[in-house]
C-alpha atoms as a PDB file:
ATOM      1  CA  UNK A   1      56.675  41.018 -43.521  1.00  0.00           C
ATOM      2  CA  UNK A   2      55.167  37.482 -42.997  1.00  0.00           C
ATOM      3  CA  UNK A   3      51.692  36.874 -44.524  1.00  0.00           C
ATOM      4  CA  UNK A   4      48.934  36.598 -42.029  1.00  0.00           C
ATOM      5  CA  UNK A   5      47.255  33.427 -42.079  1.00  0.00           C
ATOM      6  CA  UNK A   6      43.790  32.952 -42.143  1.00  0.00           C
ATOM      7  CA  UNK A   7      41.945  31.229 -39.322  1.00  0.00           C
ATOM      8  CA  UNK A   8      38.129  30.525 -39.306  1.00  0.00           C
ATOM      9  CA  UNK A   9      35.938  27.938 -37.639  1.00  0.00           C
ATOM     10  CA  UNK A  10      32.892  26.006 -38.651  1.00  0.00           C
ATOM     11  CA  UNK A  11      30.668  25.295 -35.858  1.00  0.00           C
ATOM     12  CA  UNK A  12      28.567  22.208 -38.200  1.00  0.00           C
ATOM     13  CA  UNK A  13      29.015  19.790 -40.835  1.00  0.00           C
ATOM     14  CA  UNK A  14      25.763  21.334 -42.324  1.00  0.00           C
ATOM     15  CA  UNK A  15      28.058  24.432 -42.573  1.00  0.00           C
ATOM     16  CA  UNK A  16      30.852  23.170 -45.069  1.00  0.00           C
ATOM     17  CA  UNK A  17      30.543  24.825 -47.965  1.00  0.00           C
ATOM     18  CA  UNK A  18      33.054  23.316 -51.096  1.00  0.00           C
ATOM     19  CA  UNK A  19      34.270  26.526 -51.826  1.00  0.00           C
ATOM     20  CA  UNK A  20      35.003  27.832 -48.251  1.00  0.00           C
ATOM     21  CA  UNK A  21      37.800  24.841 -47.721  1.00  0.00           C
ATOM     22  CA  UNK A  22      39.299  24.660 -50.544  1.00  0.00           C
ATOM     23  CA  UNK A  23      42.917  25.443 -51.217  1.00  0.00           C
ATOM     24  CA  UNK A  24      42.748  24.997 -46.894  1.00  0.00           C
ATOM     25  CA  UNK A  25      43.916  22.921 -44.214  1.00  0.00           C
ATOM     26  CA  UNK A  26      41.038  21.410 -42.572  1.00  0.00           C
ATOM     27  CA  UNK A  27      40.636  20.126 -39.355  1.00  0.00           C
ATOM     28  CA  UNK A  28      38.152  18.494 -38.637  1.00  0.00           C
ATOM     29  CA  UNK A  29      36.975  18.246 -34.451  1.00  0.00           C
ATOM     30  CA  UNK A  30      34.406  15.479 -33.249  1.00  0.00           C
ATOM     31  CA  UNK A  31      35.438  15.387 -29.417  1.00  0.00           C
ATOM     32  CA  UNK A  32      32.923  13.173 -28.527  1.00  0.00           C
ATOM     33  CA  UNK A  33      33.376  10.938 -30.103  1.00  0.00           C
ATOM     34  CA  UNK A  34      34.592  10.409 -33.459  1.00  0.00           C
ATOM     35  CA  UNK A  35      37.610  12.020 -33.795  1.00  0.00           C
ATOM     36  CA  UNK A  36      39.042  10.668 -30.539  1.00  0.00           C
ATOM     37  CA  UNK A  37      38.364   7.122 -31.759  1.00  0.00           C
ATOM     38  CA  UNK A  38      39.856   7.448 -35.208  1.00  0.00           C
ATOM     39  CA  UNK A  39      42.895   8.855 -33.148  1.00  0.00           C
ATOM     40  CA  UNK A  40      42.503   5.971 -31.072  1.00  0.00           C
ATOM     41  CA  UNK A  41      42.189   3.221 -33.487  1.00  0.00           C
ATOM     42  CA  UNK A  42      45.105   4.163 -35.726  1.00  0.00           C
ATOM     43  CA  UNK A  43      47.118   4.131 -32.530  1.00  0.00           C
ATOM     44  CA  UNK A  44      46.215   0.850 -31.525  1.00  0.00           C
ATOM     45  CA  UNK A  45      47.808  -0.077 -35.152  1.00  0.00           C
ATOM     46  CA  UNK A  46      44.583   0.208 -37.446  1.00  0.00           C
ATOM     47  CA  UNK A  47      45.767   0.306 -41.101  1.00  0.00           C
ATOM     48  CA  UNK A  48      42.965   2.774 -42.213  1.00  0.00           C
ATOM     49  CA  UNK A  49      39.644   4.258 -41.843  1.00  0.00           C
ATOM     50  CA  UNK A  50      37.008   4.649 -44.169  1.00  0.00           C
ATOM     51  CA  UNK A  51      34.352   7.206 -43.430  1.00  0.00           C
ATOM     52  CA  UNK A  52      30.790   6.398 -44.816  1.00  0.00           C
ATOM     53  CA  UNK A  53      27.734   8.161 -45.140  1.00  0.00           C
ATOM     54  CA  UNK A  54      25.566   5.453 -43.442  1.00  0.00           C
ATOM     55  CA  UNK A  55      25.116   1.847 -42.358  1.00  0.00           C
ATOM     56  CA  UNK A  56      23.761   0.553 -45.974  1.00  0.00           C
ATOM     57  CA  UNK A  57      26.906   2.047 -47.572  1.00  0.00           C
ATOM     58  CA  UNK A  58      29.170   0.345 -45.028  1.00  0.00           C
ATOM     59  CA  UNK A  59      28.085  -2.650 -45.566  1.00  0.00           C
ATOM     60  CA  UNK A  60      28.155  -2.218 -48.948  1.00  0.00           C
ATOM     61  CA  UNK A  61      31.576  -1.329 -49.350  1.00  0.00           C
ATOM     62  CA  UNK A  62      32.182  -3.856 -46.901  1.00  0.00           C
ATOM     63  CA  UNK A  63      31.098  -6.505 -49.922  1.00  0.00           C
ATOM     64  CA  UNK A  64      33.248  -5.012 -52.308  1.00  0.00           C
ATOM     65  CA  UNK A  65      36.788  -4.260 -50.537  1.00  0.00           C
ATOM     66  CA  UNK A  66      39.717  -6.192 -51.419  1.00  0.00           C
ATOM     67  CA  UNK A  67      42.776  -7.236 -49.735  1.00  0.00           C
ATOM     68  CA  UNK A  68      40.745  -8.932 -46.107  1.00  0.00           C
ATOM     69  CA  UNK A  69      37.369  -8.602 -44.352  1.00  0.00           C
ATOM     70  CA  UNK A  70      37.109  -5.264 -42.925  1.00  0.00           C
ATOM     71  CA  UNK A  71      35.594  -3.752 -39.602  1.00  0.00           C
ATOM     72  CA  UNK A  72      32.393  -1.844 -39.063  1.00  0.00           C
ATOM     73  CA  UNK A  73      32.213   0.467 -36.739  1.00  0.00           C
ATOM     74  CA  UNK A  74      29.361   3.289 -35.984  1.00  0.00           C
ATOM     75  CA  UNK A  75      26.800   4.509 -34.178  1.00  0.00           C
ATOM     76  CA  UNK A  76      23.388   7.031 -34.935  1.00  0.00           C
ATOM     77  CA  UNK A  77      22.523   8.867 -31.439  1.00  0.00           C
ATOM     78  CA  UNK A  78      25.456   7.214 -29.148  1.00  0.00           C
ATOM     79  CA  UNK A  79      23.869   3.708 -29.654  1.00  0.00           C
ATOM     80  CA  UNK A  80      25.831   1.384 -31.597  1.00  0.00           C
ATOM     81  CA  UNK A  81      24.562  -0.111 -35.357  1.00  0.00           C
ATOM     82  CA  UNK A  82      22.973  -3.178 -34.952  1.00  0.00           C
ATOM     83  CA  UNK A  83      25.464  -6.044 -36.690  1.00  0.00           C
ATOM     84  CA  UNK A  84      28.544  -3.454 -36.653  1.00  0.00           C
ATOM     85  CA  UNK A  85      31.485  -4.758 -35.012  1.00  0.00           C
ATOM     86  CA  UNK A  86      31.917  -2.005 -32.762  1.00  0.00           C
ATOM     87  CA  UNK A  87      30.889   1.306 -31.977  1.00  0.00           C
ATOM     88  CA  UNK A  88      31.738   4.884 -32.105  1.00  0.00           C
ATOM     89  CA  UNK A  89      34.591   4.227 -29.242  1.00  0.00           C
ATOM     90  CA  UNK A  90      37.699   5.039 -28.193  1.00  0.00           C
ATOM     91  CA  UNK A  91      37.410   2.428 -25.664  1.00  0.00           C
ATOM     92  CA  UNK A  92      36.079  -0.520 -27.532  1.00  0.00           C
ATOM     93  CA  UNK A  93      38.948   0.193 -30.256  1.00  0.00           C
ATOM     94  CA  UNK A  94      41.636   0.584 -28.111  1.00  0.00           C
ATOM     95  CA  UNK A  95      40.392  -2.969 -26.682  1.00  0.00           C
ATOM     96  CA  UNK A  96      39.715  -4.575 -30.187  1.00  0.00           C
ATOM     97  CA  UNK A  97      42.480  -6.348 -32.288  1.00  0.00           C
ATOM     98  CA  UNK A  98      42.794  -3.745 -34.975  1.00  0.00           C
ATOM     99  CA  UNK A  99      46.382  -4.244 -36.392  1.00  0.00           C
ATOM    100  CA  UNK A 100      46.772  -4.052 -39.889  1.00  0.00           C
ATOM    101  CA  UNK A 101      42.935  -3.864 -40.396  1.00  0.00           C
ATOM    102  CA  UNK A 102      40.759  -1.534 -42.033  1.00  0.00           C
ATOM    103  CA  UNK A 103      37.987  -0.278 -40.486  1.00  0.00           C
ATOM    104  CA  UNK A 104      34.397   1.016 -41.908  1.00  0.00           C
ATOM    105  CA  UNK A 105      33.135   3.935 -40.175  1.00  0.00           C
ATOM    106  CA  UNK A 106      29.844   5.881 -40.227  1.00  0.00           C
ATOM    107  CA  UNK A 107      28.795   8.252 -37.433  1.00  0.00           C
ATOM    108  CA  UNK A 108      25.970  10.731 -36.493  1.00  0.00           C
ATOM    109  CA  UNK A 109      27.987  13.415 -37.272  1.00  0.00           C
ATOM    110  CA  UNK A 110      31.842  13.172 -37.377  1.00  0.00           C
ATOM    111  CA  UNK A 111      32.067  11.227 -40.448  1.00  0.00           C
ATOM    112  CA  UNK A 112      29.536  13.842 -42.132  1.00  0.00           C
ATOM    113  CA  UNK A 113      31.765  16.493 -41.451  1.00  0.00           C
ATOM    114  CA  UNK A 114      34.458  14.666 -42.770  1.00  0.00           C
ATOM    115  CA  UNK A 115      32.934  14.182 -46.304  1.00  0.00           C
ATOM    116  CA  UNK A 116      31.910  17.449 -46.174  1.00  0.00           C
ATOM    117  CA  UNK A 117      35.406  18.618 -46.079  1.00  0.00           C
ATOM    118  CA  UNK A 118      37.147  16.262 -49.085  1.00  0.00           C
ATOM    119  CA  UNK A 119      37.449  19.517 -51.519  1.00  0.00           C
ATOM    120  CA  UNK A 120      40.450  20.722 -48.635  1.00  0.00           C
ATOM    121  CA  UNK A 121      44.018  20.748 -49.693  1.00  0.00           C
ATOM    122  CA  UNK A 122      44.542  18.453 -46.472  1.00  0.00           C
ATOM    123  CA  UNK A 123      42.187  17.364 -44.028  1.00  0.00           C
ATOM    124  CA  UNK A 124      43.507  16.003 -40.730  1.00  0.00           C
ATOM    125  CA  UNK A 125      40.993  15.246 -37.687  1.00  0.00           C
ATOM    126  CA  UNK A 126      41.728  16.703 -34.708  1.00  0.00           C
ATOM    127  CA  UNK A 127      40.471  16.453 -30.745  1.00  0.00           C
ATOM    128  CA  UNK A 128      41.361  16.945 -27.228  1.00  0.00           C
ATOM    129  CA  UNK A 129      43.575  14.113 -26.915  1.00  0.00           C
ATOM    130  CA  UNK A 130      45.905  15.391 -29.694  1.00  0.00           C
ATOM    131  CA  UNK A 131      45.386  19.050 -29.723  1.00  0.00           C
ATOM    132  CA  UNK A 132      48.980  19.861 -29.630  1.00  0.00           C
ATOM    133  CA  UNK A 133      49.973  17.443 -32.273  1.00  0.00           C
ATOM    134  CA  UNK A 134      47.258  18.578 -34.403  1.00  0.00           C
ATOM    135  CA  UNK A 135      48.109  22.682 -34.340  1.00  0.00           C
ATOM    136  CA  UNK A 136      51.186  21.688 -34.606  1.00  0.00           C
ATOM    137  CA  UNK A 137      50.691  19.477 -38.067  1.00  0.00           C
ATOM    138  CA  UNK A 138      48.365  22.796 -39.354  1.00  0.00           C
ATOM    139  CA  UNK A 139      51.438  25.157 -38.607  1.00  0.00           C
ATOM    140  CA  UNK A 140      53.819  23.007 -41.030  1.00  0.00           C
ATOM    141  CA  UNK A 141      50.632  23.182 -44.384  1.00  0.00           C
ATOM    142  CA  UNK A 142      51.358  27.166 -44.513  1.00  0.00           C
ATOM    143  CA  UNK A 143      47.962  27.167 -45.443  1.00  0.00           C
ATOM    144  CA  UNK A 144      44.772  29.358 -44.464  1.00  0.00           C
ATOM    145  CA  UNK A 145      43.267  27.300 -41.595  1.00  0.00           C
ATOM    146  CA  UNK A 146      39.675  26.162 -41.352  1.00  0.00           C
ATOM    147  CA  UNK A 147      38.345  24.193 -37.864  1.00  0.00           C
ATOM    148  CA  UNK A 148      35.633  22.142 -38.670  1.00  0.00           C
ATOM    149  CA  UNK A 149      33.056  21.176 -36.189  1.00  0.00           C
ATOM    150  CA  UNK A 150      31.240  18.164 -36.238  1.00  0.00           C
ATOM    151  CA  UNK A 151      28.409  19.908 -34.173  1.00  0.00           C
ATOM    152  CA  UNK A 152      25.423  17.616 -33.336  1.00  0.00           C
ATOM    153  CA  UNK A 153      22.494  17.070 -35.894  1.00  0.00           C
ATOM    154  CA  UNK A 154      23.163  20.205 -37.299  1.00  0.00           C
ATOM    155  CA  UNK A 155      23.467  22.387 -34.049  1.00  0.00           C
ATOM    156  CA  UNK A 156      26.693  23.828 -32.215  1.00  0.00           C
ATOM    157  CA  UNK A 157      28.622  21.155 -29.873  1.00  0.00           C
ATOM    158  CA  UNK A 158      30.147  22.967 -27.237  1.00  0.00           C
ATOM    159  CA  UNK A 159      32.945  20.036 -27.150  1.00  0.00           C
ATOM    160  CA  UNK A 160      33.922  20.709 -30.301  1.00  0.00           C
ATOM    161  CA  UNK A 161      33.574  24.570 -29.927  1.00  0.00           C
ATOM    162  CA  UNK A 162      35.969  24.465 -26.970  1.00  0.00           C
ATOM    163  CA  UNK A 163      38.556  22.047 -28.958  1.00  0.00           C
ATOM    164  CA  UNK A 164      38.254  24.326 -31.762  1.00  0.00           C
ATOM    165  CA  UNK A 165      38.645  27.610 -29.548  1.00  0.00           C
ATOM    166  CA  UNK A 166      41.849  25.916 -27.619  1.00  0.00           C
ATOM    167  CA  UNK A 167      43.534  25.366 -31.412  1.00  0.00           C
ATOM    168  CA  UNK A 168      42.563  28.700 -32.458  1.00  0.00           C
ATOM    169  CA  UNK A 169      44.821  29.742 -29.114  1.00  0.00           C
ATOM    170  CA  UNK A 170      47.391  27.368 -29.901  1.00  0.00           C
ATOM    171  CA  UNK A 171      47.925  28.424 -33.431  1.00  0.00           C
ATOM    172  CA  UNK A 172      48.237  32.134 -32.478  1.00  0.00           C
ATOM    173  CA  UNK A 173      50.906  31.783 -29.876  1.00  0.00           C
ATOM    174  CA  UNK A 174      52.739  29.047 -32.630  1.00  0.00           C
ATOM    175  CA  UNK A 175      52.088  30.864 -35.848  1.00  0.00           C
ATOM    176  CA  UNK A 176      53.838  34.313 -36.799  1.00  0.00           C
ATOM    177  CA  UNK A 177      50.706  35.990 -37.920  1.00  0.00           C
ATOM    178  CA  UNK A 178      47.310  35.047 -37.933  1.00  0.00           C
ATOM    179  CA  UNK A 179      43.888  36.463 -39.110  1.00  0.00           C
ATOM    180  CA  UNK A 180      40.820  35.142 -36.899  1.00  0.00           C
ATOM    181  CA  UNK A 181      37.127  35.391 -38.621  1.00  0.00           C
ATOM    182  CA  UNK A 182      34.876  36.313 -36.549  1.00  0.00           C
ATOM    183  CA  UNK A 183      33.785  32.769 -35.475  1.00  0.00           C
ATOM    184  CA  UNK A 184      37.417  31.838 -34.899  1.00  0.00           C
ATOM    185  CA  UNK A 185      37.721  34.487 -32.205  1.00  0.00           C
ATOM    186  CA  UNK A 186      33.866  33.227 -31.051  1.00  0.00           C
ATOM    187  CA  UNK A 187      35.371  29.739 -30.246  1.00  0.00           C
ATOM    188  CA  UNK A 188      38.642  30.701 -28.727  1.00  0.00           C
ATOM    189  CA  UNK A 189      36.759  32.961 -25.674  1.00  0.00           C
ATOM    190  CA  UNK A 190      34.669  30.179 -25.569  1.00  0.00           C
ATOM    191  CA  UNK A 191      37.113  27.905 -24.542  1.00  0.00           C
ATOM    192  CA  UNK A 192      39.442  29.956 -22.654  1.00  0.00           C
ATOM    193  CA  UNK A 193      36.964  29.297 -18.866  1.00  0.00           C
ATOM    194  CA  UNK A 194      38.094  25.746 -20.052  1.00  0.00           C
ATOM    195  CA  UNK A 195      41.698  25.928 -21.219  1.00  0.00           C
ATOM    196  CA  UNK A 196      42.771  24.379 -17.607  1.00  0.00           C
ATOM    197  CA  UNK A 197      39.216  22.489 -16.521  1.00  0.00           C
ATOM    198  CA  UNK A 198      38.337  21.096 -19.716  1.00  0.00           C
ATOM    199  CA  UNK A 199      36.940  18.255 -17.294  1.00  0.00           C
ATOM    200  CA  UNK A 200      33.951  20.634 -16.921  1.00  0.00           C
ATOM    201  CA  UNK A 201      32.496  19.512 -20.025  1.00  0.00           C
ATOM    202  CA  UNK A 202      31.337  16.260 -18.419  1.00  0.00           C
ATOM    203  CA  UNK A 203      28.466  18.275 -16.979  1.00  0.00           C
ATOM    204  CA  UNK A 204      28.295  21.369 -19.273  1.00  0.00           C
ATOM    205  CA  UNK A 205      27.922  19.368 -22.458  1.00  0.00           C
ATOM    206  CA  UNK A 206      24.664  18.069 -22.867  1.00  0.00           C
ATOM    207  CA  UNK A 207      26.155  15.609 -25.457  1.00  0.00           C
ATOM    208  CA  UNK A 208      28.372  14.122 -22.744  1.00  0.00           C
ATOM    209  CA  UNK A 209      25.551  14.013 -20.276  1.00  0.00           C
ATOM    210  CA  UNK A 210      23.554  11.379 -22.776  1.00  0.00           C
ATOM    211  CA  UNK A 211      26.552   9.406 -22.943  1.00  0.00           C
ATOM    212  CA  UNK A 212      27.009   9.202 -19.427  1.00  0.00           C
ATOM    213  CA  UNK A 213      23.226   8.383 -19.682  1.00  0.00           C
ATOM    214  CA  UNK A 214      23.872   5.660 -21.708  1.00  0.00           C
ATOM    215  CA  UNK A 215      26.335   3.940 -19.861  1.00  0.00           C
ATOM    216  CA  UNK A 216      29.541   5.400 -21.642  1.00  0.00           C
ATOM    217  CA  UNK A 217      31.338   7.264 -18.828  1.00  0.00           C
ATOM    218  CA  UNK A 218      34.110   5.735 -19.738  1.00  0.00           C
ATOM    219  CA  UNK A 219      34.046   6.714 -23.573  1.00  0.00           C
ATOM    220  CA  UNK A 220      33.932  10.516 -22.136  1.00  0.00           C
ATOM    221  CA  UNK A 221      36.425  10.481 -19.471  1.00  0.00           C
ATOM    222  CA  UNK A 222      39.042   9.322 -22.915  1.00  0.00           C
ATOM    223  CA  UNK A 223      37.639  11.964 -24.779  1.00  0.00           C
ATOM    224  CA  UNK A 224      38.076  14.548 -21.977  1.00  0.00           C
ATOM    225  CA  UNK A 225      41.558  13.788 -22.322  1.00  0.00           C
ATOM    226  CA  UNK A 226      43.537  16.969 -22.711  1.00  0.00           C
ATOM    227  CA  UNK A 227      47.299  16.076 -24.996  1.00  0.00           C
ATOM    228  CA  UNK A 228      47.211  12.509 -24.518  1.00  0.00           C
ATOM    229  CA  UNK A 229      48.312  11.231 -28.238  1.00  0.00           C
ATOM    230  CA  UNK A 230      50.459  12.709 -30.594  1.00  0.00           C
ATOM    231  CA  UNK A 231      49.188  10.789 -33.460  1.00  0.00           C
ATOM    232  CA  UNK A 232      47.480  13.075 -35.993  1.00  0.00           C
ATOM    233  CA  UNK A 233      44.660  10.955 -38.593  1.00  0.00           C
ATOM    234  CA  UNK A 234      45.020  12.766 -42.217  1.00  0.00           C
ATOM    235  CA  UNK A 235      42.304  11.995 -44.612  1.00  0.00           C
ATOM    236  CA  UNK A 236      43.284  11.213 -48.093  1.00  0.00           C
ATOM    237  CA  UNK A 237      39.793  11.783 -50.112  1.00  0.00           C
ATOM    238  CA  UNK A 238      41.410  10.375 -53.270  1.00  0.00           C
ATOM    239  CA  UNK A 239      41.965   6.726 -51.925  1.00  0.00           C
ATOM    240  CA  UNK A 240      39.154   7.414 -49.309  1.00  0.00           C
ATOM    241  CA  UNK A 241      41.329   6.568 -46.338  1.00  0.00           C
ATOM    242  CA  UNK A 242      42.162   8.103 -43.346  1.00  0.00           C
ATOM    243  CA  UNK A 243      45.960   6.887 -42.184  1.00  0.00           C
ATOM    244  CA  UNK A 244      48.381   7.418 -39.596  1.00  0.00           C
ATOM    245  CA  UNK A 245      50.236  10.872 -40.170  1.00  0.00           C
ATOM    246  CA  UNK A 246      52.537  12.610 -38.105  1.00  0.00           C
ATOM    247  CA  UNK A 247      52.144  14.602 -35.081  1.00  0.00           C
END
């Protein structure tokens, strides 16, 4: 009899805990917008991304990298850093000449969860764009499964809960036998009323309503994107990059 695989979801970065992921494959889920733009970036040929913990430590490490002058990128509340290069876009990065650059990255949230998540066996970063790619890169670990979410300021981001939900249903029709947590099963009949609309989030996400706000409609219609890439980010805590795996 196959073993059933373990499936749980964290709905905040807040709500990592070192023990809970290790020995797991993480996934960690900023749809808006984080994870889309690391996806994004690497695409666009970016060698590697280096999460940080805040401006002062980007620039810092900025100071002391070798081997060329790396990118910052960032934002705190959808705004970009003053003196960063770019923001926390998948539309500015897919403009940007990233090839064979490294990029410095510190968000509000995404890059929190990230960090939060090093003690994993493997940590790949998942959204919308490259759901697909991503379930399928969890199903090849053999691994108990945990979704995290970057939520927003340490409350639940329905964006995120949705792309965590529409894994969760992914990886049970892909996987031969799976164990959902309680919170696992939360997110995926959250996201079934927008397994074929997932457009609605536009207006039902209050975080997607501020970017519009703010003049990034574009940013959101990218991140909206349902299967788009098939380009899955792994995050490799021990050189502290995040690199171009395979979908």
């Amino acid at each position: 009899m196959d073993r059933s695989i373990r499936i749980d979801v964290v709905l905040t970065a807040e709500g990592v805990a070192t023990d809970g992921v290790a020995g797991t494959t993480v996934l960690v889920i900023d749809v808006l917008r984080a994870s889309t733009t690391i996806v994004t970036a690497l695409a666009h040929g970016c060698r590697a991304l280096i999460p940080v913990a805040d401006p002062a430590e980007a620039w810092q490490r900025a100071r002391s990298l070798d081997g060329g002058e790396p990118l910052l990128a960032g934002e705190r509340r959808g705004e970009t850093i003053p003196g960063f290069d770019l923001g926390n876009s998948p539309v500015e990065v897919a403009e940007a000449c990233l090839r064979g650059r490294t990029v410095l990255l510190t968000t509000s949230n995404g890059t929190r969860a990230l960090l939060a998540a090093r003690s994993a066996a493997a940590i790949g970063v998942a959204a919308l764009i490259n759901r697909t790619a991503a379930a399928r890169w969890v199903g090849e670990q053999g691994r108990p499964v945990v979704l995290v979410c970057a939520g927003e300021r340490g409350g639940v981001s329905l964006e995120d809960q949705v792309c965590a939900g529409l894994l969760v249903e992914r990886l049970v029709t892909s996987m031969p036998t799976v164990d959902l947590s309680a919170t696992a099963q939360a997110a995926a009949d959250v996201a079934r009323p927008y397994a074929a609309e997932v457009w609605r989030l536009r207006e039902d996400s209050p975080w997607a309503r501020h970017l519009i706000r703010l003049g990034r409609r574009a940013d959101v219609d990218v991140c909206l994107g349902l299967d788009t890439a098939t380009l899955v980010p792994v995050y490799h805590p021990g050189v502290d990059e995040i690199v171009a795996g395979r979908g």
